[in-house]
C-alpha atoms as a PDB file:
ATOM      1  CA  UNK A   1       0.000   0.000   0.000  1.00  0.00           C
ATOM      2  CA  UNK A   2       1.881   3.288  -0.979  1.00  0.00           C
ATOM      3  CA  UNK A   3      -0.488   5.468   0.848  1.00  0.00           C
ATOM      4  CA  UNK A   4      -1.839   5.225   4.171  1.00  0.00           C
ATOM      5  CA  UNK A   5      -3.849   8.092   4.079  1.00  0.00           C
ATOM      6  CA  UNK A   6      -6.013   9.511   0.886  1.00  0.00           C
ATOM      7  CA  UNK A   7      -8.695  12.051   1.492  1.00  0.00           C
ATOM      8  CA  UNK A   8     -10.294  13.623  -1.871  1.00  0.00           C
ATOM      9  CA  UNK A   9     -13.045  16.726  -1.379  1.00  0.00           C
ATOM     10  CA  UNK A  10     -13.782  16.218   1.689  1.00  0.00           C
ATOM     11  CA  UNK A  11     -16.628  18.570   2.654  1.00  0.00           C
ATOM     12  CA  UNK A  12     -17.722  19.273   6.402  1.00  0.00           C
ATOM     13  CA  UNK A  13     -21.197  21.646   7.340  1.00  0.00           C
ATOM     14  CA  UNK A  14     -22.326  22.479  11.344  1.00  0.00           C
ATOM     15  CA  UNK A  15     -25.399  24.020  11.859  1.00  0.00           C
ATOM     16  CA  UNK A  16     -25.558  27.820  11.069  1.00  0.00           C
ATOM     17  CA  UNK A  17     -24.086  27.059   7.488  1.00  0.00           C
ATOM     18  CA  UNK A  18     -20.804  26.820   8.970  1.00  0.00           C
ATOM     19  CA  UNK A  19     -18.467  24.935   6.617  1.00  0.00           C
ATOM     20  CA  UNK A  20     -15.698  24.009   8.526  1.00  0.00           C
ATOM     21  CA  UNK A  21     -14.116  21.725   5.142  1.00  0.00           C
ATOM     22  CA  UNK A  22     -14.522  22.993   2.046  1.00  0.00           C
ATOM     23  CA  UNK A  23     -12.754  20.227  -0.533  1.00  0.00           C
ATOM     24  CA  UNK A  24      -9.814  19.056   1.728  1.00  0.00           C
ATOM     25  CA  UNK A  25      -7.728  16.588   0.030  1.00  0.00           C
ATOM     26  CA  UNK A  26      -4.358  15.371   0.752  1.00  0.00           C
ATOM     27  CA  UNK A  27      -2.407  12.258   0.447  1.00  0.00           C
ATOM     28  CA  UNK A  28       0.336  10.682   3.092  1.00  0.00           C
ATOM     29  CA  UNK A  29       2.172   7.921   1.752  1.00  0.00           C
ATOM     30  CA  UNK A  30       2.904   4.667   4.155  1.00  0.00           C
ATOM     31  CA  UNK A  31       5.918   5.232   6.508  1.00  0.00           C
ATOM     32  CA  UNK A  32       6.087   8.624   6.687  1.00  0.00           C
ATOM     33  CA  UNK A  33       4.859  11.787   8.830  1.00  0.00           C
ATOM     34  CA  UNK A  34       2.776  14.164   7.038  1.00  0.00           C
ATOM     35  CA  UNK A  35       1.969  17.613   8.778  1.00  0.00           C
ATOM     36  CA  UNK A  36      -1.347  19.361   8.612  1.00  0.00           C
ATOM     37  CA  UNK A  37      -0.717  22.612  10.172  1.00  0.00           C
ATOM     38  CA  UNK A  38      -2.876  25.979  10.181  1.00  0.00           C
ATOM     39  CA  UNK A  39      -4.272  27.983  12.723  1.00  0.00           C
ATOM     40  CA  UNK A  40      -7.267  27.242  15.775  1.00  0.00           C
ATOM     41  CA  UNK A  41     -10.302  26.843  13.530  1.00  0.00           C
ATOM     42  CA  UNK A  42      -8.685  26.338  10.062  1.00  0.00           C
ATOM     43  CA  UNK A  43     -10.386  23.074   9.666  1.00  0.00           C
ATOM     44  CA  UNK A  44      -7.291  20.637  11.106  1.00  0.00           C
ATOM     45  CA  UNK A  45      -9.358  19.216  13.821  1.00  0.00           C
ATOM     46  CA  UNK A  46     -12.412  18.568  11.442  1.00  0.00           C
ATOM     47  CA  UNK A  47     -10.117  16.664   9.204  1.00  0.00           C
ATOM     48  CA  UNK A  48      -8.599  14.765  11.986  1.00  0.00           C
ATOM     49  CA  UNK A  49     -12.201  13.385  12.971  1.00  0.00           C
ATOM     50  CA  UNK A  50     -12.966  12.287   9.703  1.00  0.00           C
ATOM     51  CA  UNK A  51      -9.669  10.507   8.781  1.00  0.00           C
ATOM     52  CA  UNK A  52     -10.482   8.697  12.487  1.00  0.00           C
ATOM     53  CA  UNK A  53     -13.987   8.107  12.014  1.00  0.00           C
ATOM     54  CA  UNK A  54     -15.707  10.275  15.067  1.00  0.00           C
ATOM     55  CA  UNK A  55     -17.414  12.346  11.962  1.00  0.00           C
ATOM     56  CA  UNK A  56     -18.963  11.894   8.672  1.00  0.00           C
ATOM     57  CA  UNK A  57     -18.290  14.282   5.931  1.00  0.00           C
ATOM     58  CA  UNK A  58     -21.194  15.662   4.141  1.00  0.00           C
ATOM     59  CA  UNK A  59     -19.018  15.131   1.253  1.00  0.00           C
ATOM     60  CA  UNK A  60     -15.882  13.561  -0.595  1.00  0.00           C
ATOM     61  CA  UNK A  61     -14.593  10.157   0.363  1.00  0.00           C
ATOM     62  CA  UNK A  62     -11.219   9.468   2.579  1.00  0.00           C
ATOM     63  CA  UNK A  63      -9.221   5.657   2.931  1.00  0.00           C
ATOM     64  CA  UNK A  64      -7.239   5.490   5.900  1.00  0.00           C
ATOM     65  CA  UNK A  65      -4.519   1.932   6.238  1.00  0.00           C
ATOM     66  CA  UNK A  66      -7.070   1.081   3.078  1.00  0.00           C
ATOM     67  CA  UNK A  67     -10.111   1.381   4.831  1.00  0.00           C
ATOM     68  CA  UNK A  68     -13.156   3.746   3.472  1.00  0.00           C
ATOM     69  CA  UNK A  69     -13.612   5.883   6.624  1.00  0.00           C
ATOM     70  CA  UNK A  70     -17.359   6.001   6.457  1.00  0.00           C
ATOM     71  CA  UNK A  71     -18.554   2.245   5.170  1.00  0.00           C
ATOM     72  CA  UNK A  72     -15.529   0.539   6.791  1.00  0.00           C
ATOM     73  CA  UNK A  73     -14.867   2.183  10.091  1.00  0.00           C
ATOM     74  CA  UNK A  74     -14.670  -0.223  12.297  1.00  0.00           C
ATOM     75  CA  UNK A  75     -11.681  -1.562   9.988  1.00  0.00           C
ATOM     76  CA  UNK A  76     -10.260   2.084  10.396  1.00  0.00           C
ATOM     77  CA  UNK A  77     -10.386   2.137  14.062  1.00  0.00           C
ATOM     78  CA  UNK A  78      -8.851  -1.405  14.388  1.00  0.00           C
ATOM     79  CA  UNK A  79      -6.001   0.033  12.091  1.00  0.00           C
ATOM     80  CA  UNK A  80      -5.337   3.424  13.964  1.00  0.00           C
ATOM     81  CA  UNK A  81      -3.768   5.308  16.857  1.00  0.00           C
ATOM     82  CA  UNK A  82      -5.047   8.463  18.078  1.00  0.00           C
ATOM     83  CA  UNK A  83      -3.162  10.499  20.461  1.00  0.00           C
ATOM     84  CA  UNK A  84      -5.713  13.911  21.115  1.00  0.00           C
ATOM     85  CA  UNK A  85      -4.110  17.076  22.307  1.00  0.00           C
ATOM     86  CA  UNK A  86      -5.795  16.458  25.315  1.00  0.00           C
ATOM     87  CA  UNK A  87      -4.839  13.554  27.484  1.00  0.00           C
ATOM     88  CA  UNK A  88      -6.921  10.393  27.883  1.00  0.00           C
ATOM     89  CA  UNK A  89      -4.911   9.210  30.969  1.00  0.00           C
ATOM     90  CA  UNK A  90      -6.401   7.521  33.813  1.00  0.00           C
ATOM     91  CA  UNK A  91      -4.429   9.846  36.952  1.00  0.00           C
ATOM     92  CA  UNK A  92      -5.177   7.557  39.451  1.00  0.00           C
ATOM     93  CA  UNK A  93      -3.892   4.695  37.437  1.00  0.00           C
ATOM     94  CA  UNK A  94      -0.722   3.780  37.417  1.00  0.00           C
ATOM     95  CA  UNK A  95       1.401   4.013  33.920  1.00  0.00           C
ATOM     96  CA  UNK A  96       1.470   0.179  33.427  1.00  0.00           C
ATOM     97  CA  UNK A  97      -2.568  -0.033  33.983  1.00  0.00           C
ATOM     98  CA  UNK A  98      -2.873   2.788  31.283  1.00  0.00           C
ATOM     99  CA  UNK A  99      -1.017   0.631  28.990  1.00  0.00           C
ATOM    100  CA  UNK A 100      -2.719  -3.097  29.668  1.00  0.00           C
ATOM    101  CA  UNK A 101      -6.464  -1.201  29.700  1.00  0.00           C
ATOM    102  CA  UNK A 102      -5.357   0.153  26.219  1.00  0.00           C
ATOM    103  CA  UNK A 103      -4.371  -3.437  25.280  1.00  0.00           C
ATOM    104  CA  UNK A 104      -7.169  -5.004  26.355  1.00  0.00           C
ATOM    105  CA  UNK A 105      -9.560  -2.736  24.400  1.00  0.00           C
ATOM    106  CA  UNK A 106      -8.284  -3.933  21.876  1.00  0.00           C
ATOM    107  CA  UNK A 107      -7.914  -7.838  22.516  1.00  0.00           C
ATOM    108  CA  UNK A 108      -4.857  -8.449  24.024  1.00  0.00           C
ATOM    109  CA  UNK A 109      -4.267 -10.497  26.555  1.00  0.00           C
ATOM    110  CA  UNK A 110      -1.538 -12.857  28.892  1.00  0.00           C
ATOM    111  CA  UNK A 111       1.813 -12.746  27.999  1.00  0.00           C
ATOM    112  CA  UNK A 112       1.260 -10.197  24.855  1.00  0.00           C
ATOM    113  CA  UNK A 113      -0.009  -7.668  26.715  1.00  0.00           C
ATOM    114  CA  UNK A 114       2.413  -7.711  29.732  1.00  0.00           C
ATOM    115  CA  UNK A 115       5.393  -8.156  26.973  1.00  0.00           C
ATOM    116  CA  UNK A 116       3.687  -4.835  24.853  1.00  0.00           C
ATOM    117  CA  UNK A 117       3.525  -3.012  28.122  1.00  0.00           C
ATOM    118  CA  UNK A 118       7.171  -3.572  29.054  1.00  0.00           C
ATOM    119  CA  UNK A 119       8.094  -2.858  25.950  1.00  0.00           C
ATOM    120  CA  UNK A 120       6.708   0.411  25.811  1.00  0.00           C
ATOM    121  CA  UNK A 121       7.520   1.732  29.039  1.00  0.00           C
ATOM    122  CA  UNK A 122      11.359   0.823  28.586  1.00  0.00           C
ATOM    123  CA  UNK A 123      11.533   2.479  25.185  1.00  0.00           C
ATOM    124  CA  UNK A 124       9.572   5.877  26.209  1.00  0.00           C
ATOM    125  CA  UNK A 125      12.086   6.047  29.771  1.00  0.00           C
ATOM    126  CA  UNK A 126       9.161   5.411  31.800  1.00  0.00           C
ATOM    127  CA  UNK A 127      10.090   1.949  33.082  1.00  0.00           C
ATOM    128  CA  UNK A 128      11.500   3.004  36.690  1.00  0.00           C
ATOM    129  CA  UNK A 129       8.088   5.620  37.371  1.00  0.00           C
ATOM    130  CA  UNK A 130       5.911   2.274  35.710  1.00  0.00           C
ATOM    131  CA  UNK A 131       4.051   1.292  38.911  1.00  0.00           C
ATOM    132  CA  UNK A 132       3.562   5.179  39.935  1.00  0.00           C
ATOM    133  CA  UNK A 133      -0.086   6.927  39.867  1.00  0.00           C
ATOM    134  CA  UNK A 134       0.062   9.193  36.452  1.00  0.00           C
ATOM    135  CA  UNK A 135      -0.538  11.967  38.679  1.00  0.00           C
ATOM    136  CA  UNK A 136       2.789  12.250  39.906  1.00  0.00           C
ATOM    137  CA  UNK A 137       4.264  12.227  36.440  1.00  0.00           C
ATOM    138  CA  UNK A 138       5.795  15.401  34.559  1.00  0.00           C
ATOM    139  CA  UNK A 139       4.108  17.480  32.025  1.00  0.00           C
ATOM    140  CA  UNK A 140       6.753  15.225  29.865  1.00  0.00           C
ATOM    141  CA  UNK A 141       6.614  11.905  31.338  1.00  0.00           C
ATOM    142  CA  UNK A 142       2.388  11.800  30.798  1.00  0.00           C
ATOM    143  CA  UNK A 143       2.716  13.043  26.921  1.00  0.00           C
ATOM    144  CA  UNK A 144       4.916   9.992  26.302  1.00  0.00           C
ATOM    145  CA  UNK A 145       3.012   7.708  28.151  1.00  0.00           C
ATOM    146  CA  UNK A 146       0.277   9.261  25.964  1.00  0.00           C
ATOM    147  CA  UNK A 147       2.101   8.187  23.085  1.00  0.00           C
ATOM    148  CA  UNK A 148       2.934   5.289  24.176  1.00  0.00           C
ATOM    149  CA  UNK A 149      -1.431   3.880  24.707  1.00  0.00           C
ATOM    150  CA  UNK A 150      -1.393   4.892  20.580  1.00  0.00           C
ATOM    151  CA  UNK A 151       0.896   2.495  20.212  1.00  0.00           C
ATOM    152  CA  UNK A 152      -0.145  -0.180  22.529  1.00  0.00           C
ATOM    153  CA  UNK A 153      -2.033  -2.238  19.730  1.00  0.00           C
ATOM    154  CA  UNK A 154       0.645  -2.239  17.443  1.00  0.00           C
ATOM    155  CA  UNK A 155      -1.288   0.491  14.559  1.00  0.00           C
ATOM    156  CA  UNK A 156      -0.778   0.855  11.222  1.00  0.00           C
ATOM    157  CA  UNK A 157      -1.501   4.718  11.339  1.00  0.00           C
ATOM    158  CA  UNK A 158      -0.796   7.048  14.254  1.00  0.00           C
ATOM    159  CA  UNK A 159      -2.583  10.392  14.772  1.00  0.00           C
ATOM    160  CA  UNK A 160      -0.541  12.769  16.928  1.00  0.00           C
ATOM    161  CA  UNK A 161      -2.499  16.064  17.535  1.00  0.00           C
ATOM    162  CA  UNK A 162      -0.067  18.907  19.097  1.00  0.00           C
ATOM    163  CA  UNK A 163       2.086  16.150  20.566  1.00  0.00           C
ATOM    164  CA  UNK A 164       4.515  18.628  22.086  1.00  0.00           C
ATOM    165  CA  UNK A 165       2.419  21.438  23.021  1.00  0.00           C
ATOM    166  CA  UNK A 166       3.605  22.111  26.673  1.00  0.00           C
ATOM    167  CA  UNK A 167       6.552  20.429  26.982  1.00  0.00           C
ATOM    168  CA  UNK A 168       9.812  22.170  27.778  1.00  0.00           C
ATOM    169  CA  UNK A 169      12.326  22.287  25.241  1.00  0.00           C
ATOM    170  CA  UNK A 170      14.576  19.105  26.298  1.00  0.00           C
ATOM    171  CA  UNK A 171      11.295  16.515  26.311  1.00  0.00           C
ATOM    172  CA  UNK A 172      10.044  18.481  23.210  1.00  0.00           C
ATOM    173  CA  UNK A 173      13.773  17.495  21.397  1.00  0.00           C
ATOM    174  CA  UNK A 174      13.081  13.676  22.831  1.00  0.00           C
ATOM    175  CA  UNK A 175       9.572  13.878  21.263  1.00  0.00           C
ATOM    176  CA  UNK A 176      10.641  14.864  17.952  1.00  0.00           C
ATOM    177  CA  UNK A 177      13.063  11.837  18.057  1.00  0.00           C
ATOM    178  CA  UNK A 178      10.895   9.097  18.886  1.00  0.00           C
ATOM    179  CA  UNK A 179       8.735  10.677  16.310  1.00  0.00           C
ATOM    180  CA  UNK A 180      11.358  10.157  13.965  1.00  0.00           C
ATOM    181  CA  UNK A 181      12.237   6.942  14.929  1.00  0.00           C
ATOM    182  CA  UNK A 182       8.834   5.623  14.893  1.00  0.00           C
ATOM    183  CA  UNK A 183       8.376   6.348  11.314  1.00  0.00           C
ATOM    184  CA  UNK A 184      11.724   5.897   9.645  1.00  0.00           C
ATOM    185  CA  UNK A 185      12.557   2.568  11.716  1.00  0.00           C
ATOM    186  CA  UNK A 186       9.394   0.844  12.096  1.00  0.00           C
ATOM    187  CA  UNK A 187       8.003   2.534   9.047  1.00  0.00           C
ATOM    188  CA  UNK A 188       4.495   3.790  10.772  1.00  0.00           C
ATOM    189  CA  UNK A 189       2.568   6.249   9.210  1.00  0.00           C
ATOM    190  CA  UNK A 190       2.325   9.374  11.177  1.00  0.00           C
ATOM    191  CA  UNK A 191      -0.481  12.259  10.554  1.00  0.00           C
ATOM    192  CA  UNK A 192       1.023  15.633  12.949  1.00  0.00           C
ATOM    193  CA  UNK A 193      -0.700  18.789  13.693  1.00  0.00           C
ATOM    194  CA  UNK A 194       0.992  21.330  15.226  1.00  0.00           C
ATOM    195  CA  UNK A 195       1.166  25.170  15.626  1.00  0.00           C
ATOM    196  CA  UNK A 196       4.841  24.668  15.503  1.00  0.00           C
ATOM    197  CA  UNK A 197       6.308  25.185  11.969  1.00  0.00           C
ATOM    198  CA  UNK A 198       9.747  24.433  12.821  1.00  0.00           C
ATOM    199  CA  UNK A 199       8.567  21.012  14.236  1.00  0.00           C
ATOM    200  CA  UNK A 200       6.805  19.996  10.729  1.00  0.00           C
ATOM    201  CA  UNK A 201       9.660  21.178   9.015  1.00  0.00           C
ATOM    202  CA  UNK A 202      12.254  19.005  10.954  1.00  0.00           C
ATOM    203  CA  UNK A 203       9.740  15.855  11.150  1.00  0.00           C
ATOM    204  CA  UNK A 204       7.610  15.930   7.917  1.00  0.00           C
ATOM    205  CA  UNK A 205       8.391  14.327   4.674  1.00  0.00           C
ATOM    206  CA  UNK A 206       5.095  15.991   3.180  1.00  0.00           C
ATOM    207  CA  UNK A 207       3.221  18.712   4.790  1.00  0.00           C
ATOM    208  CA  UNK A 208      -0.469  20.322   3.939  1.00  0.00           C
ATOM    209  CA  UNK A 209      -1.133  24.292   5.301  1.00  0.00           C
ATOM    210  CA  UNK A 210      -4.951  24.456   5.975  1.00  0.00           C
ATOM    211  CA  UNK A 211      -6.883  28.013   6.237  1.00  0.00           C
ATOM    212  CA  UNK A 212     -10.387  28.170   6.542  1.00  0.00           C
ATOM    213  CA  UNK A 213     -11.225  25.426   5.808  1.00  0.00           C
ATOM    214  CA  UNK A 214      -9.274  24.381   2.414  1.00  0.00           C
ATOM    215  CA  UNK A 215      -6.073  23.054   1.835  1.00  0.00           C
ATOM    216  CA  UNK A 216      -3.708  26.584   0.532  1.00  0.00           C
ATOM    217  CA  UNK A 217       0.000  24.953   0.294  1.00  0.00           C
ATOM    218  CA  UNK A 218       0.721  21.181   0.318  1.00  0.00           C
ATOM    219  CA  UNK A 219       4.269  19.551  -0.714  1.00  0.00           C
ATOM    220  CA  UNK A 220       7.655  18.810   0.445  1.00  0.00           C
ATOM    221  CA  UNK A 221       8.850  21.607   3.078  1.00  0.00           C
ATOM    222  CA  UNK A 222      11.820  21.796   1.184  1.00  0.00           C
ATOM    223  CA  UNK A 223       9.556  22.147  -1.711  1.00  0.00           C
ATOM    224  CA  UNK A 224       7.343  24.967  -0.777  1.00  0.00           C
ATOM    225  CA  UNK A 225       9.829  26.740   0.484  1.00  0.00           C
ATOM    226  CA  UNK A 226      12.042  26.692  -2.343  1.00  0.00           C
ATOM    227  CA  UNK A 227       8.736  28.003  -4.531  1.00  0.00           C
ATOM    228  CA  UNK A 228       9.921  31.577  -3.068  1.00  0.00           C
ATOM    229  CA  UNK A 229      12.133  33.575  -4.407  1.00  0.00           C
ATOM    230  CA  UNK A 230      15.342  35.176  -2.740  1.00  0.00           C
ATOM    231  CA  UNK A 231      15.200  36.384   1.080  1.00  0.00           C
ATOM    232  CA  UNK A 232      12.540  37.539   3.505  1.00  0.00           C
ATOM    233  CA  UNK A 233      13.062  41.068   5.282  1.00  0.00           C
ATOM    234  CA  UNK A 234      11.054  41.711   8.300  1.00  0.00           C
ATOM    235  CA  UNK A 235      10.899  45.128   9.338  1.00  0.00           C
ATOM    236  CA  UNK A 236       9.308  45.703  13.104  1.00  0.00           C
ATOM    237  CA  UNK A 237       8.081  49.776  12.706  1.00  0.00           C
ATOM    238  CA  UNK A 238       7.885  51.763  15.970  1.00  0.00           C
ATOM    239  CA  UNK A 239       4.384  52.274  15.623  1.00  0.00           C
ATOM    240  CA  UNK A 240       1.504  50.767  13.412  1.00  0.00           C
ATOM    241  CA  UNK A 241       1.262  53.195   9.930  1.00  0.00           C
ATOM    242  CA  UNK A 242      -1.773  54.435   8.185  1.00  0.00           C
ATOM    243  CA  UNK A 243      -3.648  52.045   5.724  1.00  0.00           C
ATOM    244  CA  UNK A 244      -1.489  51.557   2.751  1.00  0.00           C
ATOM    245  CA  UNK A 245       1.190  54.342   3.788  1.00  0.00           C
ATOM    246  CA  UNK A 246       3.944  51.672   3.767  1.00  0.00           C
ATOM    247  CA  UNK A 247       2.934  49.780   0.680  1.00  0.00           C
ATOM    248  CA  UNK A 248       2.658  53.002  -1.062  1.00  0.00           C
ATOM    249  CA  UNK A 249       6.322  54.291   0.193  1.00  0.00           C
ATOM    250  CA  UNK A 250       7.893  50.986  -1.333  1.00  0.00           C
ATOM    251  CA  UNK A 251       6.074  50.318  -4.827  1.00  0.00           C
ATOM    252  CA  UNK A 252       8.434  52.403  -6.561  1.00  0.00           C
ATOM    253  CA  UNK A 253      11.456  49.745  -5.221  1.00  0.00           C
ATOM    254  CA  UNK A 254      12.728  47.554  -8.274  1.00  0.00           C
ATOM    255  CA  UNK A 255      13.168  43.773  -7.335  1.00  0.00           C
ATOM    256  CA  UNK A 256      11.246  44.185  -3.748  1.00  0.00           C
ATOM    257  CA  UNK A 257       8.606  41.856  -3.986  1.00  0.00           C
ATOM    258  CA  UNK A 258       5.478  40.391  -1.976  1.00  0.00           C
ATOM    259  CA  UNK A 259       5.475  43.420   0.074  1.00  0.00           C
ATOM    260  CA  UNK A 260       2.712  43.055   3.222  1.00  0.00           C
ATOM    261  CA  UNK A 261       1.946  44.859   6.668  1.00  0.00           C
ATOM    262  CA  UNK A 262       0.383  43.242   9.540  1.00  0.00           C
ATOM    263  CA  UNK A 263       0.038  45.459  12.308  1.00  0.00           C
ATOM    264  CA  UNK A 264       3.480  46.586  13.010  1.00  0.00           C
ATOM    265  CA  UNK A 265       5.433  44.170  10.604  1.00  0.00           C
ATOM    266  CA  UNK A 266       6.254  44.698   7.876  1.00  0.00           C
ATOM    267  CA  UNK A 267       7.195  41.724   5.237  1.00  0.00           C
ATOM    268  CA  UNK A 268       8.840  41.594   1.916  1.00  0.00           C
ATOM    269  CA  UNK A 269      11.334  39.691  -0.309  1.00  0.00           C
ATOM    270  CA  UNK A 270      14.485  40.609  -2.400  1.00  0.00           C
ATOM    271  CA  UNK A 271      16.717  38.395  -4.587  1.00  0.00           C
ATOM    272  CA  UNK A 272      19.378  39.830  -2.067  1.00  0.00           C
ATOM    273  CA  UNK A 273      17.840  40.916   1.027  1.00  0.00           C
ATOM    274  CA  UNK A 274      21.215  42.011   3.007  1.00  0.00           C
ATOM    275  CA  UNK A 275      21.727  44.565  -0.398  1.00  0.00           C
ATOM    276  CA  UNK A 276      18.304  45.535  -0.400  1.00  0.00           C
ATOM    277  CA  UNK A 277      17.684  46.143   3.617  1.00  0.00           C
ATOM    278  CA  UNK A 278      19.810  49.916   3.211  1.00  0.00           C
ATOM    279  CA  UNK A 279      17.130  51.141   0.449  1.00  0.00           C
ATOM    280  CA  UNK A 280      14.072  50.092   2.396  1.00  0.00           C
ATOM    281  CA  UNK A 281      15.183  51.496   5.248  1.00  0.00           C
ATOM    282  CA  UNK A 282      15.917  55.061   3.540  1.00  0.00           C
ATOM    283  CA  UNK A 283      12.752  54.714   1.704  1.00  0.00           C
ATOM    284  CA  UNK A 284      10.774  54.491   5.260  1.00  0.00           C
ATOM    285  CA  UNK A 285      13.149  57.058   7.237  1.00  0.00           C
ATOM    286  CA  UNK A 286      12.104  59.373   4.365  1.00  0.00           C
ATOM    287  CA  UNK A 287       8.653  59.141   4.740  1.00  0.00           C
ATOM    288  CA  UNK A 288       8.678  59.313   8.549  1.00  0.00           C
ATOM    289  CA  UNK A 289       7.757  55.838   9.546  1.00  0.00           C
ATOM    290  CA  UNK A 290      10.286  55.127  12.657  1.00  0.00           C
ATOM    291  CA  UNK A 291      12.149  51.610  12.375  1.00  0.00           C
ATOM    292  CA  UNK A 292      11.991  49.228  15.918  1.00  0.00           C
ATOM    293  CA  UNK A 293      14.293  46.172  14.056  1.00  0.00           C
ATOM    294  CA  UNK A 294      14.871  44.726  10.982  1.00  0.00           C
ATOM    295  CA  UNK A 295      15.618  40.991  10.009  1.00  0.00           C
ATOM    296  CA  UNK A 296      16.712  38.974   7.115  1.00  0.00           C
ATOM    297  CA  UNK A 297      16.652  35.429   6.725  1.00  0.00           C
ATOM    298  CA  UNK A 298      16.102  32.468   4.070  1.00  0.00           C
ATOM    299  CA  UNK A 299      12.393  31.494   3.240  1.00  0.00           C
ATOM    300  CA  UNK A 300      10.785  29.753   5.685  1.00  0.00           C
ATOM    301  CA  UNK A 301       7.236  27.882   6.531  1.00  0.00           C
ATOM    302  CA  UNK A 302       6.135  30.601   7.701  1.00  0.00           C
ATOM    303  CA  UNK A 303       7.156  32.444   4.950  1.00  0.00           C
ATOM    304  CA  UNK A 304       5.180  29.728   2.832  1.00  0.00           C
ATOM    305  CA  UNK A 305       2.201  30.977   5.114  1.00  0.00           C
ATOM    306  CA  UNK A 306       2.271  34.028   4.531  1.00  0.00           C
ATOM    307  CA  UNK A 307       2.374  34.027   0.751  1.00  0.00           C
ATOM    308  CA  UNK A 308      -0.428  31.672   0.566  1.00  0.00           C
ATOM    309  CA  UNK A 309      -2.639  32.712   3.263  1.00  0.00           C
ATOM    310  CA  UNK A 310      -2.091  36.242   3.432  1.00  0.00           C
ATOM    311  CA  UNK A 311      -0.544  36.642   6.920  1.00  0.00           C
ATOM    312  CA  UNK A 312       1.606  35.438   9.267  1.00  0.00           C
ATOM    313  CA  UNK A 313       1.167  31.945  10.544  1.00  0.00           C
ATOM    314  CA  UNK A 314       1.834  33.119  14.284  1.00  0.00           C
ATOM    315  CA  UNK A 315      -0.192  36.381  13.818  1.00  0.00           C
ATOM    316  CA  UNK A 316      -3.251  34.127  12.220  1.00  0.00           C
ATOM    317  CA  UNK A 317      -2.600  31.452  14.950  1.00  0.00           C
ATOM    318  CA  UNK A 318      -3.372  34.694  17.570  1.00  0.00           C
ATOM    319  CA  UNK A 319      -6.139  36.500  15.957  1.00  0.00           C
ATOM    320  CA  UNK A 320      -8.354  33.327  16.211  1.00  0.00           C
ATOM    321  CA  UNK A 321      -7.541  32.332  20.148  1.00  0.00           C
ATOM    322  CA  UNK A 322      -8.188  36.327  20.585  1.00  0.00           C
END
């Protein structure tokens, strides 16, 4: 089977008229991680519930491990892992009695399910805190054990929703490795969300960038980032201008490109941005608008973002939790 995911127009209505999906598609092959990313409400969670069968699209048709979604389900569920954003940990349980209630959900028994649970615990670090209530574990110790119920029955296809959201930096790092491990060693198929760009960059082979409610970007990171041309500059201004003042001040630039204010940022491109950082600057100081900071770097996802969504993907990700 080359893909373990295929979704194809998938179309998703609430009450109100509210079309949270309008035409998703996207397609992760087996043994890799593929990234949906996009901001709270772009239609990631929607899509999620679908591909795992707790929703029915109005429209379009999705396959997950081979499985139609809708007419073979329970064949989908069988096939999966789900890790939510939220944990589903018992606190008063112990992490060993997480595991072996996971297992026996799903049919395992004797010396399988005692071997799976040892297993688990030993390769996630958790064997020596095993027979400990999950209440006393760590922000980071409880999202691996979290990871580590997905896995109990063995899936075909994992579904890791914000997987690191929380953690401190060193457990986020250890994440990202079993992550990476999981899927290039044992070749499982992993479907991430995340408002981290940097994390689908590192971890995804494919990625999809989802804004209200339609798939905008999807490809290779590498890929989509290479689609842009030359350098970003990132200009902070002192104070937010007038509608269009900046836009206007810069137009009559040659070879400054995708020019764009949000608030107090200001965002272009330039074959050369280091040679072209001196002009914008004395275009700006002689029109009055004060400078905070400017910035130049290679494209980025965010970058990516930006052209194909119109704004920032951290400035989107804060108007909507606003």
């Amino acid at each position: 089977m080359d893909n373990a995911i295929e979704a194809r127009g998938l179309v998703k209505t609430y009450r109100g008229d509210v079309r949270a999906l309008d035409g998703v598609s996207l397609v992760a092959e087996t043994g890799t991680v593929f990234g949906l990313l996009g901001p709270n409400g772009a239609g990631k969670s929607t899509t999620v519930k679908i591909l795992t069968t707790l929703s029915r699209p109005n429209a379009g048709e999705a396959r997950v491990a081979g499985y139609d979604v809708v007419r073979e389900a329970a064949k989908v569920r069988l096939a999966i892992g789900c890790v939510a954003q939220k944990s589903g940990l018992d606190p008063a349980a112990t992490g060993r009695e997480n595991l072996m209630l996971q297992g026996r959900v799903y049919g395992m028994r004797g010396r399988e399910l005692k071997g799976r649970a040892q297993e688990l615990l030993e390769r996630f670090g958790l064997d020596a805190a095993a027979d400990r209530t999950v209440r006393t574990y760590s922000g980071g110790m409880q999202r691996k054990l979290d990871v580590a119920v997905g896995l109990m029955h063995r899936p075909q296809v994992l579904f890791l929703d914000e997987p690191t959201t929380g953690l401190d930096p060193e457990a986020r790092v250890d994440m990202w490795s079993e992550i990476a491990r999981l899927s290039g060693e044992e070749g499982l198929t992993i479907l991430l969300t995340t408002h981290y760009l940097d994390e689908a960059d590192r971890l995804a082979r494919r990625l999809a960038i989802v804004d209200q409610g339609r798939v905008v970007a999807e490809g290779a990171p590498d890929e989509l980032k290479a689609e842009l041309r030359g350098d970003a500059i990132v200009v902070e201004l002192e104070e937010q201008p007038h509608d269009g003042e900046v836009t206007r001040v810069l137009a009559h630039i040659a070879d400054l490109h995708d020019v764009a204010v949000e608030a107090r940022t200001l965002r272009a491109r330039a074959e050369s941005g280091a040679h072209m950082v001196p002009t914008v600057l004395a275009a700006l100081e002689s029109a009055g608008v004060a400078v905070a900071s400017v910035g130049v770097s290679r494209p980025s996802l965010d970058d990516v973002y930006l052209r194909y969504a119109g704004k920032a993907f951290c400035e989107d990700d804060a108007e909507v939790k606003r």
